[in-house]
Each structure stands twice: as structure tokens, then as C-alpha cells.
N, C-alpha and C. Protein backbone atom coordinates (compact mmCIF):
# COMPACT_ATOMS: atom_id res chain seq x y z
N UNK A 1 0.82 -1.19 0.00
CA UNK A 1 0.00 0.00 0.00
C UNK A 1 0.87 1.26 0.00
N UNK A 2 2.17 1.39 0.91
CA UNK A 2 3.01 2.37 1.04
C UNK A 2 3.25 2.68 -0.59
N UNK A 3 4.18 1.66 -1.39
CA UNK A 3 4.49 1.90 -2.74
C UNK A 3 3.34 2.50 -3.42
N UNK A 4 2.36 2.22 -3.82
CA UNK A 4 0.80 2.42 -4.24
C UNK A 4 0.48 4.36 -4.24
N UNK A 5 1.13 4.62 -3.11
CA UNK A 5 1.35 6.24 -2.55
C UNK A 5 1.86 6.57 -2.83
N UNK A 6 3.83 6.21 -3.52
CA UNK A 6 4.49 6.94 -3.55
C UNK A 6 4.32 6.77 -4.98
N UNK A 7 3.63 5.41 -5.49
CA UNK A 7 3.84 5.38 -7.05
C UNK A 7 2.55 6.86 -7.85
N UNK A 8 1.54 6.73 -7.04
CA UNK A 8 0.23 7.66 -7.38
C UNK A 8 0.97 9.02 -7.17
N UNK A 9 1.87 9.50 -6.04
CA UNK A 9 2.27 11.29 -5.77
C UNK A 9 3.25 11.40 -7.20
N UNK A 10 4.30 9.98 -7.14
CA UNK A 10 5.04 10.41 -8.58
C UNK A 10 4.31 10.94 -9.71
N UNK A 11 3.61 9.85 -10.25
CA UNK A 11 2.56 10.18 -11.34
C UNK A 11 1.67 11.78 -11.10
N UNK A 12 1.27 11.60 -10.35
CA UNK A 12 0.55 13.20 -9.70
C UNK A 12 1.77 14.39 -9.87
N UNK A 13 3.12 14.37 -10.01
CA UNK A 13 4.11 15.07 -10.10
C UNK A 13 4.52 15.36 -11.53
N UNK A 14 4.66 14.18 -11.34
CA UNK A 14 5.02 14.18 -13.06
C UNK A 14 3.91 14.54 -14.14
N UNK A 15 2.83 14.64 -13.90
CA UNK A 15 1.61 14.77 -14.81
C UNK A 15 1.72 16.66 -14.83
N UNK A 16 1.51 17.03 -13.54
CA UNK A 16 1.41 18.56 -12.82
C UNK A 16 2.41 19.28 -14.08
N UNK A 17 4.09 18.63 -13.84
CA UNK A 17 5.25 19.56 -14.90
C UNK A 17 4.77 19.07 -16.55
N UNK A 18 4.23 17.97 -16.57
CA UNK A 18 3.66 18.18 -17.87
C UNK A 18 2.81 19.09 -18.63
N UNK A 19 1.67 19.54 -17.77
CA UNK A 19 0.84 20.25 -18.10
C UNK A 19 1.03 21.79 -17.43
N UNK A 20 1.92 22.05 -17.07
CA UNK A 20 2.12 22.89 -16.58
C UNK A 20 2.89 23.42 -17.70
N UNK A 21 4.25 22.82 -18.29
CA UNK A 21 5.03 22.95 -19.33
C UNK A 21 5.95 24.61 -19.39
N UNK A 22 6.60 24.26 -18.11
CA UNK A 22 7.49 25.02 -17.83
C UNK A 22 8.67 24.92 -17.11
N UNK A 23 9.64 24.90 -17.31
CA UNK A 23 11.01 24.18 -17.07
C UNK A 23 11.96 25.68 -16.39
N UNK A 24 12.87 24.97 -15.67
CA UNK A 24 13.35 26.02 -14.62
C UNK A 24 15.02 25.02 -14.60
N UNK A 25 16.08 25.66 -15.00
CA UNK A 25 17.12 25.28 -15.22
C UNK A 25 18.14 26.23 -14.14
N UNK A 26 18.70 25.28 -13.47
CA UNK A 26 19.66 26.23 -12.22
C UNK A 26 19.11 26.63 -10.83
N UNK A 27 17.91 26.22 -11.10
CA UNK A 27 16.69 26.41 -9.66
C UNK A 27 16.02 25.94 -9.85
N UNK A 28 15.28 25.95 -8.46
CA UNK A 28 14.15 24.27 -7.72
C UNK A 28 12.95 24.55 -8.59
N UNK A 29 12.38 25.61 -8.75
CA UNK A 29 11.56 26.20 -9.55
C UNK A 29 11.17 27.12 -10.58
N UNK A 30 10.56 27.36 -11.47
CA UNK A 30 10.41 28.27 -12.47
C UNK A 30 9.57 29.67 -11.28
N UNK A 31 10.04 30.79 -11.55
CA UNK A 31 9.50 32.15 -11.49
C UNK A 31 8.95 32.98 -12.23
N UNK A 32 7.60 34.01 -12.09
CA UNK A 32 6.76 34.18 -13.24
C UNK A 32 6.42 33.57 -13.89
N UNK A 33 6.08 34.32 -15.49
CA UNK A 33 5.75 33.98 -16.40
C UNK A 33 6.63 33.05 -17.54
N UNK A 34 7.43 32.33 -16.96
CA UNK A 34 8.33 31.89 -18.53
C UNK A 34 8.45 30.48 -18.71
N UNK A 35 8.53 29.87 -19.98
CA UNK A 35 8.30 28.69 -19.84
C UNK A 35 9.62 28.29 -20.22
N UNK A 36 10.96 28.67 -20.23
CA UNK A 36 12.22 28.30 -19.41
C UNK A 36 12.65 29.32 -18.90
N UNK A 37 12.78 28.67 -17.51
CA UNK A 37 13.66 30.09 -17.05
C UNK A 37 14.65 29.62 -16.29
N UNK A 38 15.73 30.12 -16.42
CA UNK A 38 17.01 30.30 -15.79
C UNK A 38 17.61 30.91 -14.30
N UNK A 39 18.50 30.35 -13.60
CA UNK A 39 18.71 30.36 -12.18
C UNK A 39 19.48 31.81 -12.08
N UNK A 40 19.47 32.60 -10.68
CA UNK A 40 20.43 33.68 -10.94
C UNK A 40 21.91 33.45 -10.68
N UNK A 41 22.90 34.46 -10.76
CA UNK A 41 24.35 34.22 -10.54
C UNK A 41 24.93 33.18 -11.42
N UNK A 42 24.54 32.68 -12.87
CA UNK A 42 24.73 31.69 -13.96
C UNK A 42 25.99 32.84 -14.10
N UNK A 43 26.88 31.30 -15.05
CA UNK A 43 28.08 31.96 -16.14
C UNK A 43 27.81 30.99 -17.46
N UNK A 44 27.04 31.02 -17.57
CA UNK A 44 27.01 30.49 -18.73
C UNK A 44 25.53 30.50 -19.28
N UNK A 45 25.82 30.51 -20.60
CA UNK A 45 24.22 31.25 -21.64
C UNK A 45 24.43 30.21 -22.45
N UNK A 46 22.94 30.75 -22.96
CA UNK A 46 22.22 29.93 -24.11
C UNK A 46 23.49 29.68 -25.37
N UNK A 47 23.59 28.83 -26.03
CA UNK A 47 24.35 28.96 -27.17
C UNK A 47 23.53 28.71 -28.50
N UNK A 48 23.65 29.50 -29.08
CA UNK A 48 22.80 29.42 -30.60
C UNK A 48 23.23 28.30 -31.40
N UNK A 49 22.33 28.32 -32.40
CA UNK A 49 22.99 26.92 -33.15
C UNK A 49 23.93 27.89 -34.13
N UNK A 50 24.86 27.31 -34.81
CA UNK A 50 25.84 27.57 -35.37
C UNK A 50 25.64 26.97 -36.82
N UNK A 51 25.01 27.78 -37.80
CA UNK A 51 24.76 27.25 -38.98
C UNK A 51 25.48 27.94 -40.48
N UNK A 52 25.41 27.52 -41.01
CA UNK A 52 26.32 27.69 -42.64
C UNK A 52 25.32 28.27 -43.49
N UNK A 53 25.14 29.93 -43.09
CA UNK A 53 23.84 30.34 -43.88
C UNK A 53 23.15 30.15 -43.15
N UNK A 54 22.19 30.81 -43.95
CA UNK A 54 20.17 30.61 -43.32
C UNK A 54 19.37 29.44 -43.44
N UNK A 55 19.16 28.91 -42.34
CA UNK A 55 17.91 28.29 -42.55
C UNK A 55 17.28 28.58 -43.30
N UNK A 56 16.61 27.12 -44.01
CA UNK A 56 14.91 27.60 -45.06
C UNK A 56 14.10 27.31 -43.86
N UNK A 57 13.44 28.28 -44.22
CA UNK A 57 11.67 28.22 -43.58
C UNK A 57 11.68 28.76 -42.32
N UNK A 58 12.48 29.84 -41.97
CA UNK A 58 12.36 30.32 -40.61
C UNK A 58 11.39 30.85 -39.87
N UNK A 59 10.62 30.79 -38.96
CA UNK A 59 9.94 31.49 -38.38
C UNK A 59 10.00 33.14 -37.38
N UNK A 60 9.46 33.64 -37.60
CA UNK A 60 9.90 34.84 -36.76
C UNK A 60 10.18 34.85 -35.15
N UNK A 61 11.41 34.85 -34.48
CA UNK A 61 11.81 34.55 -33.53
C UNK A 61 12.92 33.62 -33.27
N UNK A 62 13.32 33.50 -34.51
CA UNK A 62 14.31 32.01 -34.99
C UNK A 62 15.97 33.34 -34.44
N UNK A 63 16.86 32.79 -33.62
CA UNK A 63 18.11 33.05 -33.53
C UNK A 63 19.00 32.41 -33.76
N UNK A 64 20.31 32.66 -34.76
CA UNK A 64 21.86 31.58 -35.19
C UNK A 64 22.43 32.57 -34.96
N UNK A 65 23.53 31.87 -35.14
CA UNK A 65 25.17 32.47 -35.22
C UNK A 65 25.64 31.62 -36.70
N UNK A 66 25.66 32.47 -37.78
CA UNK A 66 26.03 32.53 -38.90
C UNK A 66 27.55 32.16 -39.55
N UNK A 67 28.63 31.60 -39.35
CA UNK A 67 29.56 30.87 -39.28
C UNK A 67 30.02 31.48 -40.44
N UNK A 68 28.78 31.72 -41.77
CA UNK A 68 29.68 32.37 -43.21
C UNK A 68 30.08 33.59 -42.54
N UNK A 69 29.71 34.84 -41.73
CA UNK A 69 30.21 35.68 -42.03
C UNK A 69 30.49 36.23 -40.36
N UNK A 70 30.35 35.26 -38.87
CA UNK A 70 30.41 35.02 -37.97
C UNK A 70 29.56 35.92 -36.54
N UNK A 71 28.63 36.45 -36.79
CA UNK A 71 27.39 37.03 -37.20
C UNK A 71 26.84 36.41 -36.28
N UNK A 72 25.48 37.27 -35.33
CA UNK A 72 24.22 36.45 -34.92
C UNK A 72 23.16 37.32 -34.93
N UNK A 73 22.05 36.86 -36.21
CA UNK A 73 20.98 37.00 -36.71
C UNK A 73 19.46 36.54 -35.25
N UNK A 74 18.64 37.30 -35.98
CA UNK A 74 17.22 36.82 -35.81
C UNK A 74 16.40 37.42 -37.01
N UNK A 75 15.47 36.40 -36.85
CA UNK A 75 14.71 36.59 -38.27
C UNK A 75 13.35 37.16 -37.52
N UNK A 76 13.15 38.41 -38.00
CA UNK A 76 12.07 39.26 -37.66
C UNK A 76 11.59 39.99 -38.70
N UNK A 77 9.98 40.04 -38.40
CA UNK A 77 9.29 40.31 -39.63
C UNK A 77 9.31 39.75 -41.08
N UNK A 78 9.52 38.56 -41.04
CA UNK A 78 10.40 38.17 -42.34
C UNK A 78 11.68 38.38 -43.29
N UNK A 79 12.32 38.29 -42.33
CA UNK A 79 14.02 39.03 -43.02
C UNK A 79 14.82 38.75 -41.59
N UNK A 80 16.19 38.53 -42.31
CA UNK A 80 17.12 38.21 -41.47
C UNK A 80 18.13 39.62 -40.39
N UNK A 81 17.95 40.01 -39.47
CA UNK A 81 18.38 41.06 -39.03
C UNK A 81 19.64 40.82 -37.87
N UNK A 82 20.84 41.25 -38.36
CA UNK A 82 22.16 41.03 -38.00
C UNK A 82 21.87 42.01 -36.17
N UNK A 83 22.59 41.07 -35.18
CA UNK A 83 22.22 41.33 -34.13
C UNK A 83 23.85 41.92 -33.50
N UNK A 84 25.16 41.46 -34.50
CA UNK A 84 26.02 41.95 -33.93
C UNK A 84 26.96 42.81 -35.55
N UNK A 85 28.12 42.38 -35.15
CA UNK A 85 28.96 43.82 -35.93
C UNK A 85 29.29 43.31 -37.33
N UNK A 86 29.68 41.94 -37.26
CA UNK A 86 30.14 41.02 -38.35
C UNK A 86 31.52 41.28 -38.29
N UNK A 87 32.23 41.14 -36.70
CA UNK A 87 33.70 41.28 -36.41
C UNK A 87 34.25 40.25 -35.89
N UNK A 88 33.39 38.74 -35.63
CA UNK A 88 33.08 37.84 -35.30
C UNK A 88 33.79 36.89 -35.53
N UNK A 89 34.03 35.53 -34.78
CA UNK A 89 35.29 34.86 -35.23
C UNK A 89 34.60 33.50 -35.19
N UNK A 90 35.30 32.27 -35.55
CA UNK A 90 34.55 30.73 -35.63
C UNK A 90 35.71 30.33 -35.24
N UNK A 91 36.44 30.60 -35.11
CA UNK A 91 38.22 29.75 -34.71
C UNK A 91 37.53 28.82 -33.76
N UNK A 92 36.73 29.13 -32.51
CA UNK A 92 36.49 28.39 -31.02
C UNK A 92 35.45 27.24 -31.38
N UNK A 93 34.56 27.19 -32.34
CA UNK A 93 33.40 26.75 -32.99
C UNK A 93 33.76 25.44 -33.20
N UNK A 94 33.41 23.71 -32.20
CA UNK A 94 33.27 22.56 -32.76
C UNK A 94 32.56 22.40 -33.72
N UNK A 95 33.18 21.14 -34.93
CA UNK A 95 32.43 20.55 -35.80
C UNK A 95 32.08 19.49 -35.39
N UNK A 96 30.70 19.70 -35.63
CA UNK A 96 29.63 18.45 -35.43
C UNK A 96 29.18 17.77 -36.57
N UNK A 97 30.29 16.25 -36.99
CA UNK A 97 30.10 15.75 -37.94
C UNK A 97 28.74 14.94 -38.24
N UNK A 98 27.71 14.73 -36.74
CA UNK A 98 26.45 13.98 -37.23
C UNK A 98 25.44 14.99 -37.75
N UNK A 99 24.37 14.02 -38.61
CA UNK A 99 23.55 14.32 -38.95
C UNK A 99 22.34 14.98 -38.24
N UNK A 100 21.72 16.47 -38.77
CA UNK A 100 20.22 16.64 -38.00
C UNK A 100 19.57 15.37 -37.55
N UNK A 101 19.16 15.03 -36.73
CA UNK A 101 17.76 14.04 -36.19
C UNK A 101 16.86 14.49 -36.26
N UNK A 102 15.60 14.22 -36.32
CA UNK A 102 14.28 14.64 -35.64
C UNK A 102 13.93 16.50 -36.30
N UNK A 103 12.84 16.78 -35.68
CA UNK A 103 12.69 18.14 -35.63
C UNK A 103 13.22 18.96 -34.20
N UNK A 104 13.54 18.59 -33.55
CA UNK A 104 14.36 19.43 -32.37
C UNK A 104 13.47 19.43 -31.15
N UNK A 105 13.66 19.53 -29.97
CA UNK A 105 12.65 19.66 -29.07
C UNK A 105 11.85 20.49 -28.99
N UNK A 106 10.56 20.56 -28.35
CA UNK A 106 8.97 21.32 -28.32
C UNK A 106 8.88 21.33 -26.67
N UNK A 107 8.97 22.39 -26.41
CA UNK A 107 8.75 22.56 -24.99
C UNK A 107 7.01 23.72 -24.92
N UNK A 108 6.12 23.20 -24.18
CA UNK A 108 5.08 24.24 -23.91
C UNK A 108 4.29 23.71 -25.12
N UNK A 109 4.06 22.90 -25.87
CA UNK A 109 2.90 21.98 -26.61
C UNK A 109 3.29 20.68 -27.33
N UNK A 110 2.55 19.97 -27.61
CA UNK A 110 2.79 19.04 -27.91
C UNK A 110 3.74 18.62 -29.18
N UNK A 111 3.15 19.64 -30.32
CA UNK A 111 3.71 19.96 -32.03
C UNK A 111 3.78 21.48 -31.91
N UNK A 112 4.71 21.91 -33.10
CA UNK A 112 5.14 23.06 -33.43
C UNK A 112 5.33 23.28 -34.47
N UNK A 113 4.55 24.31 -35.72
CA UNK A 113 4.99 24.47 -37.26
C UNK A 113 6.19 24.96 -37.07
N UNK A 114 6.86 25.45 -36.17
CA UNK A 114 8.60 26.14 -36.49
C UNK A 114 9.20 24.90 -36.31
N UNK A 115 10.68 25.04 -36.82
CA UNK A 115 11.72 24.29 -36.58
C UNK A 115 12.96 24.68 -36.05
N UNK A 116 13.34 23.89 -34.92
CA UNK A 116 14.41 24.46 -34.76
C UNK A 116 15.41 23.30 -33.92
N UNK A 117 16.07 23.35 -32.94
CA UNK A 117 16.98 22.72 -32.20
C UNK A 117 15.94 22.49 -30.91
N UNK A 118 15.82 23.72 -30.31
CA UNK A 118 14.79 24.20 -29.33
C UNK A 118 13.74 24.92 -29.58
N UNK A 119 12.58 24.61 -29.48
CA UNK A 119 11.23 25.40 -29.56
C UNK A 119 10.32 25.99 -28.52
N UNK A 120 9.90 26.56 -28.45
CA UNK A 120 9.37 27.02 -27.40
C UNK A 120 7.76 27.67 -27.71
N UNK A 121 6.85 26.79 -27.63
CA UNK A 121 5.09 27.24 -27.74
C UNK A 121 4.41 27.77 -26.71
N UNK A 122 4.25 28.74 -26.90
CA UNK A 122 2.92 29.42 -25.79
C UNK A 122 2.43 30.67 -26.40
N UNK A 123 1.21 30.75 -25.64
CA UNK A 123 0.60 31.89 -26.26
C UNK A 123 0.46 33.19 -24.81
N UNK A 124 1.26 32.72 -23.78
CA UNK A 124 1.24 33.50 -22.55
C UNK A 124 2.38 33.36 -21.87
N UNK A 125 3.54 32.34 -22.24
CA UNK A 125 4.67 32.32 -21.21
C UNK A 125 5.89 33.00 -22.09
N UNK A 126 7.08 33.53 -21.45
CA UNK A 126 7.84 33.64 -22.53
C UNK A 126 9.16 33.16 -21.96
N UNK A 127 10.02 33.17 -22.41
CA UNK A 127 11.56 32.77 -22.17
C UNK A 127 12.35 33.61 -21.53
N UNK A 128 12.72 33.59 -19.94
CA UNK A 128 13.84 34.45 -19.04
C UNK A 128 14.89 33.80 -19.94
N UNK A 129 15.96 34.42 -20.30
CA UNK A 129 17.44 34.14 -20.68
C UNK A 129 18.18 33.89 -19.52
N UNK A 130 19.07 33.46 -19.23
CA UNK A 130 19.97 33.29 -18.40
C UNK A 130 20.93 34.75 -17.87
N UNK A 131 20.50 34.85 -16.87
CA UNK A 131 20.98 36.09 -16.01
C UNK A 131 22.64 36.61 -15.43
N UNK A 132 23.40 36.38 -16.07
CA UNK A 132 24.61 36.71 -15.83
C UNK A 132 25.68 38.40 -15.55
N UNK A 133 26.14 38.49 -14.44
CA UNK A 133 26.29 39.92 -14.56
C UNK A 133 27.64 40.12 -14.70
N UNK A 134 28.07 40.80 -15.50
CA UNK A 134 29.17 41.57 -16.66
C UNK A 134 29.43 40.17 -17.09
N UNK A 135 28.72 39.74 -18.05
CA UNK A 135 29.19 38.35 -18.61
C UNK A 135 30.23 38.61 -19.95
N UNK A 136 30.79 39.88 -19.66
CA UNK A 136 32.41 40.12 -20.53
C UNK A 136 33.42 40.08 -19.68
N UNK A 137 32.89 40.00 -18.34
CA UNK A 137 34.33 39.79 -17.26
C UNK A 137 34.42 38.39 -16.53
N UNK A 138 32.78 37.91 -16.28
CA UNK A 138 32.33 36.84 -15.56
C UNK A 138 32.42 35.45 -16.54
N UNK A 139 32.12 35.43 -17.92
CA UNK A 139 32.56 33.93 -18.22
C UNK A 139 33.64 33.90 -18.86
N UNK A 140 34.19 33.08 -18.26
CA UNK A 140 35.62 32.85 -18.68
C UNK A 140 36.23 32.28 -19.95
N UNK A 141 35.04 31.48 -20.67
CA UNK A 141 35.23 30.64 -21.81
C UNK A 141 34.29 30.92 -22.65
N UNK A 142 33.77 31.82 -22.97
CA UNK A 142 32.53 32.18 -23.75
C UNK A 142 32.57 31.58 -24.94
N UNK A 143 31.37 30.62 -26.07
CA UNK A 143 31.55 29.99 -27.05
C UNK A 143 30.45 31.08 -28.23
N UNK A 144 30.99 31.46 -29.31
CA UNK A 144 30.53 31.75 -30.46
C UNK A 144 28.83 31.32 -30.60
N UNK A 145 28.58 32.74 -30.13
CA UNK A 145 26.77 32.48 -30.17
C UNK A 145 25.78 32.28 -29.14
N UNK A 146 26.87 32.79 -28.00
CA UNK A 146 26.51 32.53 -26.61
C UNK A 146 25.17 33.72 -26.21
N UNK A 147 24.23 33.77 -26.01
CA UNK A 147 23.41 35.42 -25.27
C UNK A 147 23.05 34.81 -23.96
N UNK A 148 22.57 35.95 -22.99
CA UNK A 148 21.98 35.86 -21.57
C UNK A 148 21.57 37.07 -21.91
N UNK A 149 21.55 37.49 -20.19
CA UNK A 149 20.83 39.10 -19.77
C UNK A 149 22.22 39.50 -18.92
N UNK A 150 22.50 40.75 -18.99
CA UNK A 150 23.59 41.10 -18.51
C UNK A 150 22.64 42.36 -17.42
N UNK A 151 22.66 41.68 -16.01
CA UNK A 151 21.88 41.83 -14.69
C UNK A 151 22.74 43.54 -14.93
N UNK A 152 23.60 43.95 -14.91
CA UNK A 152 24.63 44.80 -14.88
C UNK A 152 24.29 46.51 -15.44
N UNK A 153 24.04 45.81 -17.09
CA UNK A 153 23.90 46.98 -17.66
C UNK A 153 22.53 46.94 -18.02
N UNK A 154 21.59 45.64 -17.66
CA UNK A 154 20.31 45.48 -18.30
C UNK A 154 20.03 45.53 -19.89
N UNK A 155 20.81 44.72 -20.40
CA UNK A 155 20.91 44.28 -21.66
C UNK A 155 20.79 42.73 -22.22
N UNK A 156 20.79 42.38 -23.13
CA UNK A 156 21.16 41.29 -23.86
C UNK A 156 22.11 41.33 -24.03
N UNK A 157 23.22 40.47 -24.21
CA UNK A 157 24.65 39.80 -24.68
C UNK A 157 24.29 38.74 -25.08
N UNK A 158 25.22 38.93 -26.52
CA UNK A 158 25.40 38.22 -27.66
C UNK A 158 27.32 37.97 -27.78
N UNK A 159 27.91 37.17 -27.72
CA UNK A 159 29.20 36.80 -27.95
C UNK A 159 28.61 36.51 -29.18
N UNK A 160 30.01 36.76 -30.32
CA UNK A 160 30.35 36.72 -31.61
C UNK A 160 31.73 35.86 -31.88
N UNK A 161 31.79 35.41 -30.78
CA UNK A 161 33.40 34.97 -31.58
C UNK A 161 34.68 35.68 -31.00
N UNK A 162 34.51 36.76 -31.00
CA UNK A 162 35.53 37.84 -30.55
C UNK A 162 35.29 38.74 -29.91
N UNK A 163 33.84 39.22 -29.84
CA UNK A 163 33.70 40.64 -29.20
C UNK A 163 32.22 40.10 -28.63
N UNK A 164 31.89 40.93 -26.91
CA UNK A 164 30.57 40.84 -26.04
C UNK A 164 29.84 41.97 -27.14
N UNK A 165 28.78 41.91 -27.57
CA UNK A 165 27.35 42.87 -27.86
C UNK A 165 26.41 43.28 -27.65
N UNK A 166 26.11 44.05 -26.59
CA UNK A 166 25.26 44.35 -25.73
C UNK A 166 23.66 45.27 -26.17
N UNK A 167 22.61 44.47 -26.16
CA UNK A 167 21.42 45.17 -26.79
C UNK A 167 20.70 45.56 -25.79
N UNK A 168 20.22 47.12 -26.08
CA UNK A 168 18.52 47.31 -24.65
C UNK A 168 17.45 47.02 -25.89
């Protein structure tokens, strides 16, 4: 009967973060509104995918780090809009000789018409970035295509390869 309890609270747990569909990386729990959100005092950020050119079929909200010209884009409004200087370097950049798999993970619904590595569906949660402060002094190894939130100056950072890029 004991097992019976702990097997029903698991299931009851595990069902709850399903439908709840919000993930909390670096802490016990997600805060607000976001359906990933990130722990404070992090050194380390998101890393973009690292692609050869543009994706076909991007959706608006889609972010890379552009490798032809070492670059990190988002595609907004339909068009590709350069997010740093194009002073950018790939020297640090592993090659990943396997093949795409799959369509990439779907976090926050079941299917997703975008494609990407990571997806992210909702029509009410949105994505905390990873909170790092002066993450041009604080990570020590920064990889080509890296962004967070820079707690500091209250910006976005974007690493390029060579140089921090800081957006309000």
C-alpha cells in the first residue's frame, strides 16, 4: 500500500510539470511567467545553433550564429536582421560531424509548425534568458553564439566569436 502512494504522488508530479510545461534550469523552480527560465548568478548562456547560412523556412523569432560571415541573426518580420557587428570569429566553434535528427525539441505543446533545435510554444509564457552579470568579465570561456541578460547593464549579450554585444 506504502508503494501504491508513492507510485500515485510520482505520477501526480510528473503529470502537474507536464501540463504545466514550464522548465526552470539552475533552480528548484520556475519564477513568473516563462516557460524556461534560468537560475540567478549563472556563467554560462544559451548557445545558438551555429549554422552555414540561413535556414529555409524560418519562423519569426528564430536566432543563429552565422559561421559564413560570424554574425548572430534573428529573423524578424520576415528578413534576417544582423544582431552583432560582423567582427566575429569561428576559430572556437566545434564541428559536429552527425547528422540533423528529428525536428528538435517542443517545450510548452505538444507539435510546433517552427523548426528548430529548441522550440518554445505558448501563447502566454515567454523565455527568461539566463541572467549573468558583466558576462564580458564573468565567463571565462565564452563559445561563439553565446546570449543571456547582462543583470549589470540590463541588456542582452550576444558573444560573436571575438567581441561581447550588448542590446537594450
Amino acid at each position: 500500500m506504502k508503494n501504491f502512494k508513492i507510485i500515485r504522488q510520482l505520477i501526480l508530479l510528473l503529470s502537474a510539470g507536464f501540463f504545466q510545461a514550464q522548465v526552470s534550469i539552475g533552480k528548484p523552480a520556475v519564477q513568473g511567467s516563462s516557460i524556461l527560465d534560468f537560475g540567478t548568478n549563472m556563467t554560462q548562456g544559451i548557445i545558438l545553433p551555429a549554422t552555414s547560412g540561413f535556414p529555409v523556412s524560418p519562423t519569426n523569432g528564430t536566432f543563429i550564429f552565422n559561421r559564413n560571415d560570424a554574425r548572430i541573426y534573428t529573423f524578424q518580420k520576415n528578413a534576417w536582421l544582423p544582431l552583432t557587428e560582423g567582427n566575429g570569429s569561428t576559430a572556437a566553434i566545434i564541428n559536429n560531424p552527425s547528422l540533423d535528427v528529428g525536428n528538435g525539441v517542443i517545450i510548452g505543446a505538444p507539435t510546433s509548425p517552427a523548426t528548430g533545435v529548441l522550440v518554445l510554444e505558448s501563447s502566454s509564457l515567454a523565455l527568461t534568458l539566463p541572467k549573468i552579470n558583466q558576462p564580458h568579465l564573468t565567463v571565462k570561456s565564452p563559445y561563439p553564439g553565446m546570449m543571456c541578460y547582462d543583470t549589470d547593464s540590463n541588456t542582452v549579450a550576444f558573444f560573436d566569436g571575438a567581441y561581447w554585444n550588448f542590446w537594450k
